[in-house]
Every structure is written in C-alpha cells, then in structure tokens.
C-alpha atoms as a PDB file:
ATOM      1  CA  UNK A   1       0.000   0.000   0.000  1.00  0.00           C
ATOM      2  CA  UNK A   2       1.198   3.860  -0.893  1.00  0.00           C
ATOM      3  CA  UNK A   3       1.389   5.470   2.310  1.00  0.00           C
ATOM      4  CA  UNK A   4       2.441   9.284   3.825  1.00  0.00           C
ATOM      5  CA  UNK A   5       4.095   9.126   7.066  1.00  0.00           C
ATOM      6  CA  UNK A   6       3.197  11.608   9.683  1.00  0.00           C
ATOM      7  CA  UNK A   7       6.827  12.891  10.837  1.00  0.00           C
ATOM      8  CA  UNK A   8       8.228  14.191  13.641  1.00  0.00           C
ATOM      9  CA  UNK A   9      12.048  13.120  13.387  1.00  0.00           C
ATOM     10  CA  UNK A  10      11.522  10.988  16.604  1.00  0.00           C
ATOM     11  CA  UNK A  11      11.433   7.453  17.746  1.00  0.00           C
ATOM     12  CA  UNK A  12       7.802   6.007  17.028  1.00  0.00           C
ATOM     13  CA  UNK A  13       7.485   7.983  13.721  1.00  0.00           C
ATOM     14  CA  UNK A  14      11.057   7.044  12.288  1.00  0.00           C
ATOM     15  CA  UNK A  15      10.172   3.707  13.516  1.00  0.00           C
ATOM     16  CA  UNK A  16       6.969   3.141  12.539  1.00  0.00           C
ATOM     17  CA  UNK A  17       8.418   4.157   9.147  1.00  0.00           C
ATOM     18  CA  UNK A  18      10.675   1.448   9.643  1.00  0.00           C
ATOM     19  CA  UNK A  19       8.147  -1.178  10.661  1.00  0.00           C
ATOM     20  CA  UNK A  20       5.409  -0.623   7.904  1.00  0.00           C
ATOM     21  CA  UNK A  21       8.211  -0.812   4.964  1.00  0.00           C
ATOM     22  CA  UNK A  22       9.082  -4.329   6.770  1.00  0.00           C
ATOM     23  CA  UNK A  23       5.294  -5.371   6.116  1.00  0.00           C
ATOM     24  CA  UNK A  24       5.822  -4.156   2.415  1.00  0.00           C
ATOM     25  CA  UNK A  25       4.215  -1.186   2.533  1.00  0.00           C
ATOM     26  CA  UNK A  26       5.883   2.002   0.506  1.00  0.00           C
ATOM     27  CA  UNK A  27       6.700   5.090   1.514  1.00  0.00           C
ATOM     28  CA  UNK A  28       5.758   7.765  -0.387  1.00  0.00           C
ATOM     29  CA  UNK A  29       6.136  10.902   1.635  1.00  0.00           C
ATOM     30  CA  UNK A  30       6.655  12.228   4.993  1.00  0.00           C
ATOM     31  CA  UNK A  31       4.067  14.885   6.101  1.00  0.00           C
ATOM     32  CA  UNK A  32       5.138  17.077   9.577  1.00  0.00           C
ATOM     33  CA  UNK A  33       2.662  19.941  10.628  1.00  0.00           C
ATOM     34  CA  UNK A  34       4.798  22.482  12.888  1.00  0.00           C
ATOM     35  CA  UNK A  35       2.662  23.457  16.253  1.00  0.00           C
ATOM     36  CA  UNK A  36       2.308  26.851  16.941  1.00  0.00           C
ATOM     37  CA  UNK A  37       4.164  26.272  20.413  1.00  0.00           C
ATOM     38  CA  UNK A  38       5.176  23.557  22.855  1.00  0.00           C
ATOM     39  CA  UNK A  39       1.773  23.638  24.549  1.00  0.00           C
ATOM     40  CA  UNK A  40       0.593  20.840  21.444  1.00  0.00           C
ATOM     41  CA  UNK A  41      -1.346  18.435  22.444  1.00  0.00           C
ATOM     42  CA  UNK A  42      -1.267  16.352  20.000  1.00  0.00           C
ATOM     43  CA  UNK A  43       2.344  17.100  17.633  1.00  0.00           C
ATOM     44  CA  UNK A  44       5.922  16.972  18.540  1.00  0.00           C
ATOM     45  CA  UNK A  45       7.839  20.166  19.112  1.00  0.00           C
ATOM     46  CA  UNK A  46      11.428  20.118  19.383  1.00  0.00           C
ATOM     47  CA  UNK A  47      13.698  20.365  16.551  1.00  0.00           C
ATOM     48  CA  UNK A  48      11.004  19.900  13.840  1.00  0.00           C
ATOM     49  CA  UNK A  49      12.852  22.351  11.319  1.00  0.00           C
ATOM     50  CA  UNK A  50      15.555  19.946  11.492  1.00  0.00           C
ATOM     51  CA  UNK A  51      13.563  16.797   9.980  1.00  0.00           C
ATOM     52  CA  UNK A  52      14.301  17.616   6.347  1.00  0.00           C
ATOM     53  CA  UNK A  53      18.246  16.160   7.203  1.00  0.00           C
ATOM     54  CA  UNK A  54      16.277  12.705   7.817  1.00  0.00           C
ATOM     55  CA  UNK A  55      13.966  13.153   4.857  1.00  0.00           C
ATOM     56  CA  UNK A  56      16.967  13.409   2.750  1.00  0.00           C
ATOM     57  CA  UNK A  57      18.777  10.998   4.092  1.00  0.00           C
ATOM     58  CA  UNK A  58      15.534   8.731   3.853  1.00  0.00           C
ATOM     59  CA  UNK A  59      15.443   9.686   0.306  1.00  0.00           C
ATOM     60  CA  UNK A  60      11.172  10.922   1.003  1.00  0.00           C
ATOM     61  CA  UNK A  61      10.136  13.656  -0.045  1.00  0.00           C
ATOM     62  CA  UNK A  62       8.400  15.468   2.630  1.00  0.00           C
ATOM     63  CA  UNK A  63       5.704  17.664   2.876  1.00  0.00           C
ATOM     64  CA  UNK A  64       5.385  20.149   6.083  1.00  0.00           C
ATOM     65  CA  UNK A  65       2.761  23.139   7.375  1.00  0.00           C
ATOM     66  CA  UNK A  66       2.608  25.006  10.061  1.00  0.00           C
ATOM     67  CA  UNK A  67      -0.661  25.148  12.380  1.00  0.00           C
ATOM     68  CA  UNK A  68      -1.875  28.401  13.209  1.00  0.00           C
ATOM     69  CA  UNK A  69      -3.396  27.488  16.825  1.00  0.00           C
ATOM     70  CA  UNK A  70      -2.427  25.199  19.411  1.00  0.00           C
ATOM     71  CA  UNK A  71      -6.260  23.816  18.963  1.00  0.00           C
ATOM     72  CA  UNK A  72      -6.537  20.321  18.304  1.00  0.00           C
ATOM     73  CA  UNK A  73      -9.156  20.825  15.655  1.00  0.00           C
ATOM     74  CA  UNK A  74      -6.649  23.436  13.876  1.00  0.00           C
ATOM     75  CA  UNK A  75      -4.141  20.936  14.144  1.00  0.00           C
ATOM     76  CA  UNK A  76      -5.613  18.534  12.759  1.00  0.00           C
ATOM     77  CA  UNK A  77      -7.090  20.895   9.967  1.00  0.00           C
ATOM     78  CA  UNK A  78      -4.198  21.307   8.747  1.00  0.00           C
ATOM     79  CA  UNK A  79      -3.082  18.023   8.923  1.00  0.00           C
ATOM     80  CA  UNK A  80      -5.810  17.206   6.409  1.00  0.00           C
ATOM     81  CA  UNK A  81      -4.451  19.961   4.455  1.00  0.00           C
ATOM     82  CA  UNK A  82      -1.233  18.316   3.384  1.00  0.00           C
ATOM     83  CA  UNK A  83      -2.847  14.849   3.463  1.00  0.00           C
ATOM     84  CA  UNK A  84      -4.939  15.911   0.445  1.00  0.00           C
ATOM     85  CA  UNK A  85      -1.692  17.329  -0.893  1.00  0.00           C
ATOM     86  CA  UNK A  86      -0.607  13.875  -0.550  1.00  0.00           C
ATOM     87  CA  UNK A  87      -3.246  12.421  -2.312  1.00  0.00           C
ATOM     88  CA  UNK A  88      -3.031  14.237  -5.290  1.00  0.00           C
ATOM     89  CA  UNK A  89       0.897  14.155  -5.642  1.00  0.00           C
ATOM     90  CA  UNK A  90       1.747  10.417  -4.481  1.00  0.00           C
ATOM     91  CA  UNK A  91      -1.927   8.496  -4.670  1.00  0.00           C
ATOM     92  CA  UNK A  92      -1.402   7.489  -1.022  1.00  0.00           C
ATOM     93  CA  UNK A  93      -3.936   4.957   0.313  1.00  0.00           C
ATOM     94  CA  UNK A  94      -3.405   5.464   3.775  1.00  0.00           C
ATOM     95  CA  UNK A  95      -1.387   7.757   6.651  1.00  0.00           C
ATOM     96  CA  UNK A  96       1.000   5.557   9.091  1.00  0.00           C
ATOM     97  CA  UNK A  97       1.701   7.475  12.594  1.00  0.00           C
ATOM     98  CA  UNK A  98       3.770   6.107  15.641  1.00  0.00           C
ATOM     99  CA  UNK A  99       0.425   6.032  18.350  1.00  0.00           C
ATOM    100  CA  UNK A 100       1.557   3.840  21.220  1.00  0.00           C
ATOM    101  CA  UNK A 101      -1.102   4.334  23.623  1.00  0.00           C
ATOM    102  CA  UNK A 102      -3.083   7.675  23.064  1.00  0.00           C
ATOM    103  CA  UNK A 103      -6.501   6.817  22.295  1.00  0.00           C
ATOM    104  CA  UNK A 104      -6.738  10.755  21.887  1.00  0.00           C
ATOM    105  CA  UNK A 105      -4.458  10.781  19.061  1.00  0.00           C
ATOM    106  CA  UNK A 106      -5.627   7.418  17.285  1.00  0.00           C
ATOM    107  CA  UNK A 107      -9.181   8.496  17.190  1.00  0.00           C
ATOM    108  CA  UNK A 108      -8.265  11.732  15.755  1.00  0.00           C
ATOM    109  CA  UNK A 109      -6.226  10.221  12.997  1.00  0.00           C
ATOM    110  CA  UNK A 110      -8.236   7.472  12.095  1.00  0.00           C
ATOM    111  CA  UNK A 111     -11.446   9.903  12.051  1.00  0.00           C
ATOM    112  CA  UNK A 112      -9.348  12.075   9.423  1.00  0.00           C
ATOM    113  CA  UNK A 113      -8.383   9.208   7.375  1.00  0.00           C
ATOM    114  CA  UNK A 114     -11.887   7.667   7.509  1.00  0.00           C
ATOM    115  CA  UNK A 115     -12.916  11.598   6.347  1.00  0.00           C
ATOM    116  CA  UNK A 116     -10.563  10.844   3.329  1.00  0.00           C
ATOM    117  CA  UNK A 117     -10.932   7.306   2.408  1.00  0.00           C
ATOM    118  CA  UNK A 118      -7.621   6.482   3.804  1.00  0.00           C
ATOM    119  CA  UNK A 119      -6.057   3.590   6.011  1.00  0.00           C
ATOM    120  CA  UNK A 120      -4.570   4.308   9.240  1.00  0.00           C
ATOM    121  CA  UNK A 121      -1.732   2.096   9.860  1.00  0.00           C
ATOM    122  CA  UNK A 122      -0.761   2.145  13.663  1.00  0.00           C
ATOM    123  CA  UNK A 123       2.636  -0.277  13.779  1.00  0.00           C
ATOM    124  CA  UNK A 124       3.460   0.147  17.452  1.00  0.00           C
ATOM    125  CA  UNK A 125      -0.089   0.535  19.081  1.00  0.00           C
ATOM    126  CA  UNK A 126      -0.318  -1.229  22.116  1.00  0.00           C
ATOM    127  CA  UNK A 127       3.427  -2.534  22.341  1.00  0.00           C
ATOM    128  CA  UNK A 128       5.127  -2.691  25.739  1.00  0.00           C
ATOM    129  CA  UNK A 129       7.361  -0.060  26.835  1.00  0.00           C
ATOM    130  CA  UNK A 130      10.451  -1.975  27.991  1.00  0.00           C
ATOM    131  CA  UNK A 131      10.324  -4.445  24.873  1.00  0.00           C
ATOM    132  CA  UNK A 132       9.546  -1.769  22.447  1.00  0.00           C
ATOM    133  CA  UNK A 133      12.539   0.470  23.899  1.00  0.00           C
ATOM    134  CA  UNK A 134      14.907  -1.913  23.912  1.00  0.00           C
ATOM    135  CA  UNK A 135      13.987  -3.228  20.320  1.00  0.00           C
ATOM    136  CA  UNK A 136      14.816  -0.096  19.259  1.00  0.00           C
ATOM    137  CA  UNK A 137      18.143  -0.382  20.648  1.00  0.00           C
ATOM    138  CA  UNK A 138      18.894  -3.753  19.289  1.00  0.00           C
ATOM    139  CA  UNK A 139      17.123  -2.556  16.025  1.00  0.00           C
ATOM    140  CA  UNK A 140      20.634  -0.011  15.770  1.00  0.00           C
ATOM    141  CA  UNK A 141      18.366   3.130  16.218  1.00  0.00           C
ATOM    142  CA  UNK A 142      20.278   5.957  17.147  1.00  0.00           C
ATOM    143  CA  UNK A 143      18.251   8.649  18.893  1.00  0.00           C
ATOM    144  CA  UNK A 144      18.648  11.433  21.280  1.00  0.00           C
ATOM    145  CA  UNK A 145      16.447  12.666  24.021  1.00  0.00           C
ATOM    146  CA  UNK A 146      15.013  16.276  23.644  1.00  0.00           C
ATOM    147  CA  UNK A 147      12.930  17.372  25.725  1.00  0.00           C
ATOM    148  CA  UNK A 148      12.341  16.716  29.059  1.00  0.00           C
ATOM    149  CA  UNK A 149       9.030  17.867  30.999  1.00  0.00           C
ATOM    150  CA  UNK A 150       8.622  14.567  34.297  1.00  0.00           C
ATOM    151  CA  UNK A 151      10.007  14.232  37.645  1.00  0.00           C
ATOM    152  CA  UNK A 152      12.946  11.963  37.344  1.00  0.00           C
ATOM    153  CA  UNK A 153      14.090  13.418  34.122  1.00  0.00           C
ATOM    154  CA  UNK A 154      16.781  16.371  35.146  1.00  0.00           C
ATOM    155  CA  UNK A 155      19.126  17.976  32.377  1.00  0.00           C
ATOM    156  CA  UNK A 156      21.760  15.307  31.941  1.00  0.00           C
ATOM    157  CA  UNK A 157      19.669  13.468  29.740  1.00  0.00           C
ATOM    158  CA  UNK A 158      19.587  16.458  26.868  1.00  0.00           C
ATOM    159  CA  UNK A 159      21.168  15.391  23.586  1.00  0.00           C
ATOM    160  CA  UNK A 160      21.606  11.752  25.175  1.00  0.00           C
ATOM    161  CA  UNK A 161      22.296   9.217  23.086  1.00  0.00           C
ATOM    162  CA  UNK A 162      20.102   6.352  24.410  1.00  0.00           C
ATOM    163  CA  UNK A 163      22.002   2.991  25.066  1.00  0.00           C
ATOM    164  CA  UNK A 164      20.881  -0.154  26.239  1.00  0.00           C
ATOM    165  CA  UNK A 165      21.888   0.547  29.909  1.00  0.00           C
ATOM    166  CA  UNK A 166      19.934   4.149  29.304  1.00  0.00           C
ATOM    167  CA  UNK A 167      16.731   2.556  28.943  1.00  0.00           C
ATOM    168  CA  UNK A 168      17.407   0.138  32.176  1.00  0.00           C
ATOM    169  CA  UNK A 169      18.206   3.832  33.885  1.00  0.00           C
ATOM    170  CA  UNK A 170      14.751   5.154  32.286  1.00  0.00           C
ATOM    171  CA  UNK A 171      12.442   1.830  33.639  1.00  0.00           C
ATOM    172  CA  UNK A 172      13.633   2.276  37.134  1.00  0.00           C
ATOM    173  CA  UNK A 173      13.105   5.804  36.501  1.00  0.00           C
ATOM    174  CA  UNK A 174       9.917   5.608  35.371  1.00  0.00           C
ATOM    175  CA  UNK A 175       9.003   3.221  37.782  1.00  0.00           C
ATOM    176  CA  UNK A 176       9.757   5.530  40.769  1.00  0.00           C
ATOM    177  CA  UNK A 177       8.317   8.259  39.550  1.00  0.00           C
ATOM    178  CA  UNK A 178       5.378   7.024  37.276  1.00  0.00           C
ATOM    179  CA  UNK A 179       5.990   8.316  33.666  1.00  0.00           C
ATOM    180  CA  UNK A 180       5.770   6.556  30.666  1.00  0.00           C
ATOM    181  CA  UNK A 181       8.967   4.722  29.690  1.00  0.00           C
ATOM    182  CA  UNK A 182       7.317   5.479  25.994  1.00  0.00           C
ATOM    183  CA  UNK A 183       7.479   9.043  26.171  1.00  0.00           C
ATOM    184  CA  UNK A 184       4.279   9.196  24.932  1.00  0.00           C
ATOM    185  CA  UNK A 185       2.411  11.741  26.987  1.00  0.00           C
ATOM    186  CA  UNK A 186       4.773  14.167  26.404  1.00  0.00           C
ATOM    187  CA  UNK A 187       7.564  13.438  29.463  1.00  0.00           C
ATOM    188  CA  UNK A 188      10.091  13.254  26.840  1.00  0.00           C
ATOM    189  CA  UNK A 189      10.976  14.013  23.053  1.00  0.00           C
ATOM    190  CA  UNK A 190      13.320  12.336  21.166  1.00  0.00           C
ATOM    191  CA  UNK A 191      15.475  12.779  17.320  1.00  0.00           C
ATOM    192  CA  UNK A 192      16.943  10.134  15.466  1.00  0.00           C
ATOM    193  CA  UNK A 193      20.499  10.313  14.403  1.00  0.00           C
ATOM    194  CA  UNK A 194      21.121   7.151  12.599  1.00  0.00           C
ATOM    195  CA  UNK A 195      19.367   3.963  11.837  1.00  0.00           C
ATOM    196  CA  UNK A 196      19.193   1.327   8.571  1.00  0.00           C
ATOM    197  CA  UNK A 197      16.704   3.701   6.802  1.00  0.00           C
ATOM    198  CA  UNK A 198      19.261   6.773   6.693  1.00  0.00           C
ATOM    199  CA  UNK A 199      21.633   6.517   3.637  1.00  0.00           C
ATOM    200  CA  UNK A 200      23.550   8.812   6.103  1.00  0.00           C
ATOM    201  CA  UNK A 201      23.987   9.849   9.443  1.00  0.00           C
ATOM    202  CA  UNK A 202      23.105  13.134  10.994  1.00  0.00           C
ATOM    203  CA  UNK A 203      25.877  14.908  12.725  1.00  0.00           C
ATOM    204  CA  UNK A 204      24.932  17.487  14.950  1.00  0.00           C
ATOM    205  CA  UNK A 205      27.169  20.047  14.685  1.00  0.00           C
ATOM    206  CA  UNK A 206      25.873  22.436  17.631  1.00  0.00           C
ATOM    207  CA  UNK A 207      23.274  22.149  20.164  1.00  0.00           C
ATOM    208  CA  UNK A 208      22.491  23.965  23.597  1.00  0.00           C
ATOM    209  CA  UNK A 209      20.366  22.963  26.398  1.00  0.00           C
ATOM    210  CA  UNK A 210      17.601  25.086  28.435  1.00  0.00           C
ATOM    211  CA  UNK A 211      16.864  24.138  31.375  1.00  0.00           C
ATOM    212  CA  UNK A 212      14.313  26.081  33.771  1.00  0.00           C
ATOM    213  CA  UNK A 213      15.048  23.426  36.827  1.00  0.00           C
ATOM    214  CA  UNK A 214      12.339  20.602  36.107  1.00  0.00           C
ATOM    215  CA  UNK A 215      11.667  20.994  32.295  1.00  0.00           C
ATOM    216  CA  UNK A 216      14.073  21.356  29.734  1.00  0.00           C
ATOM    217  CA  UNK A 217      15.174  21.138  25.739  1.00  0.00           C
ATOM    218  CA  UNK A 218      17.843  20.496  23.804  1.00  0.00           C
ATOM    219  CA  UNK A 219      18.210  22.477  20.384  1.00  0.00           C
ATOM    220  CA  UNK A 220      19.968  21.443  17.565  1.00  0.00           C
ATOM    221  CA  UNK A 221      21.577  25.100  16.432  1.00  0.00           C
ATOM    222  CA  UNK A 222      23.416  23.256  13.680  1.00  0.00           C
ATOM    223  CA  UNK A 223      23.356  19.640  11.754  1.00  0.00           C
ATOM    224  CA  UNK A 224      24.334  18.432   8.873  1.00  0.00           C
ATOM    225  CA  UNK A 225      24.378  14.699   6.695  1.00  0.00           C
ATOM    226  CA  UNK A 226      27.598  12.940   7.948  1.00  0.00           C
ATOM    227  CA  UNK A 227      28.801  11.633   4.399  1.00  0.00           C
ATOM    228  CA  UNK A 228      32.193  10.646   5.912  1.00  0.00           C
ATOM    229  CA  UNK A 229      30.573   8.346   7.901  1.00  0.00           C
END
C-alpha cells in the first residue's frame, strides 16, 4: 500500500516508518505539521525544522505546514491539508503514525483518514514499553532525548544518546516516579540520528540545552548529513 508518514524526526514515527516498509508497505512521503508552540497536544515540538536532514537521508520527499493554533481541531485541519496534498501528488492509500497508547491521538487520525478514504496504519499501538525500547536499541536506532518535561528526568539526559543501559536507567526511573517509559504523553521528546533507513547519518554540529530546573530542551543550532561516515 502507498502510504504518507506523519513525521516528527523521533522514535515512534522514524520507527513506525521502519516497521510498515518491513510489512511491504511504501513510503511515499513524509508529512510534519509544525505546532504553533510547545503547549501541542497532539504534535511533537522540538527540533522539527531539522527533519528535512532525515527526509533526505531517507530519500522521502516530505511535505510540512505550520498550524496556526495550538487547537486540536486546527491541528488537525491542517493536517488534512497536506494529506490531500498527498493524495493528489503520491496516490497514497493510507497515513501511518507512531500512536503507542493515546486513544486521543488514534481516534483523531483514524477519524481524518476515515474523512478521506484512507487507512490508518498504527505499527506500534499497544506494544510494551520496555520491549519496544529496547527493540529499538537492538534494532541499531540511534536517537537522542530532547525534551524533558517529568520528575525523574533532570538535564543530563539532553542530547543523550540512548544505550541499552539508558533505557534500564529510564524503567527504574519511570518506575519511581510514574511516567511513561514510551514518552508518549509528552515526558520526553526524542530525534533520530542514525538507523538502517538513513543513507547517512546526521551529525549534529551544535546544540544547547535550556533548562528552567524541572523541564528542559535540547536544540539542535546546527546539523548536517555525515557523508564521511
């Protein structure tokens, strides 16, 4: 099946990606809608501008628009926006996202794709945290953490690299403190670096961190394909 992607440059998207070309499905383009702010609901924040690095090094073209309003509804207005794009440029059949657990988000994409005849392909829904995290590691995904916004989650960990031993750190973390070891609510936001669907690595050249004393980011400032490596 032709599908569009909805992109964020993290984890679950880049992997979901990963997953749904495993069950032979194509590919066709990569659609990210920039929130207004970091008060999103439902769309990743961090280092969006930065995703066009990993849809050339993916070799997708990728389609992008920004939302005018935090709003759900505006969000997911314009969403449909670019999915029609989609349709007309690439004859996608159906939109595959990275929903873990949010029945919020799933609903809202699969009433949007049922609005345009479209398939929603959810690869990861329902998959357990600690097996899904360290898949991801054995899977040679290379990914860096942030944002952080949960007790038990101070500045050292922005611009991690996640390792195996990481995401031991993160389940005892998140057992102690009760966040999701997923991310998915929003305690954490991650960028991929390097995995087997990059013809090239990214190689960030520059980053700083802001930290306010419980939540914090970590900005790329500069990044570039590592063709060396």
């Amino acid at each position: 099946m032709n599908l569009a992607a909805l992109f964020s440059g993290g984890k679950d998207s880049t992997y979901s990606i990963f997953l749904a070309k495993k069950q032979g499905h194509e590919i066709k383009c990569l659609l990210s809608v920039f929130p207004k702010s970091d008060e999103s609901h439902l769309l990743h924040h961090p280092n969006l501008q930065w995703t066009n690095l990993q849809s050339q090094s993916m070799q997708i073209p990728q389609l992008t628009i920004k939302s005018e309003l935090d709003e759900t509804d505006n969000e997911i207005n314009s969403l449909e926006k670019i999915l029609i794009q989609a349709i007309e440029k690439y004859q996608i059949e159906g939109l595959v996202h990275g929903g873990i657990q949010s029945q919020f988000q799933k609903e809202k994409f699969e009433n949007l794709c049922n609005k345009l005849n479209l398939k929603s392909i959810t690869p990861l829904w329902n998959r357990n945290p600690l097996e899904y995290m360290n898949e991801l590691i054995s899977s040679n995904f290379v990914f860096i953490i942030t944002s952080v916004s949960s007790g038990g989650l101070d500045d050292s960990w922005l611009g991690k690299i996640i390792t195996k031993n990481d995401v031991d750190d993160l389940y005892a973390l998140s057992q102690k403190f009760g966040f999701n070891l997923n991310f998915e609510g929003g305690e954490a936001e991650t960028f991929v670096v390097e995995c087997s669907l990059f013809s090239h690595p990214i190689k960030i050249i520059q980053g700083k961190k802001i930290w306010d004393g419980y939540r914090g980011r970590f900005e790329i400032v500069d990044a570039r394909l590592n063709y060396n490596a």
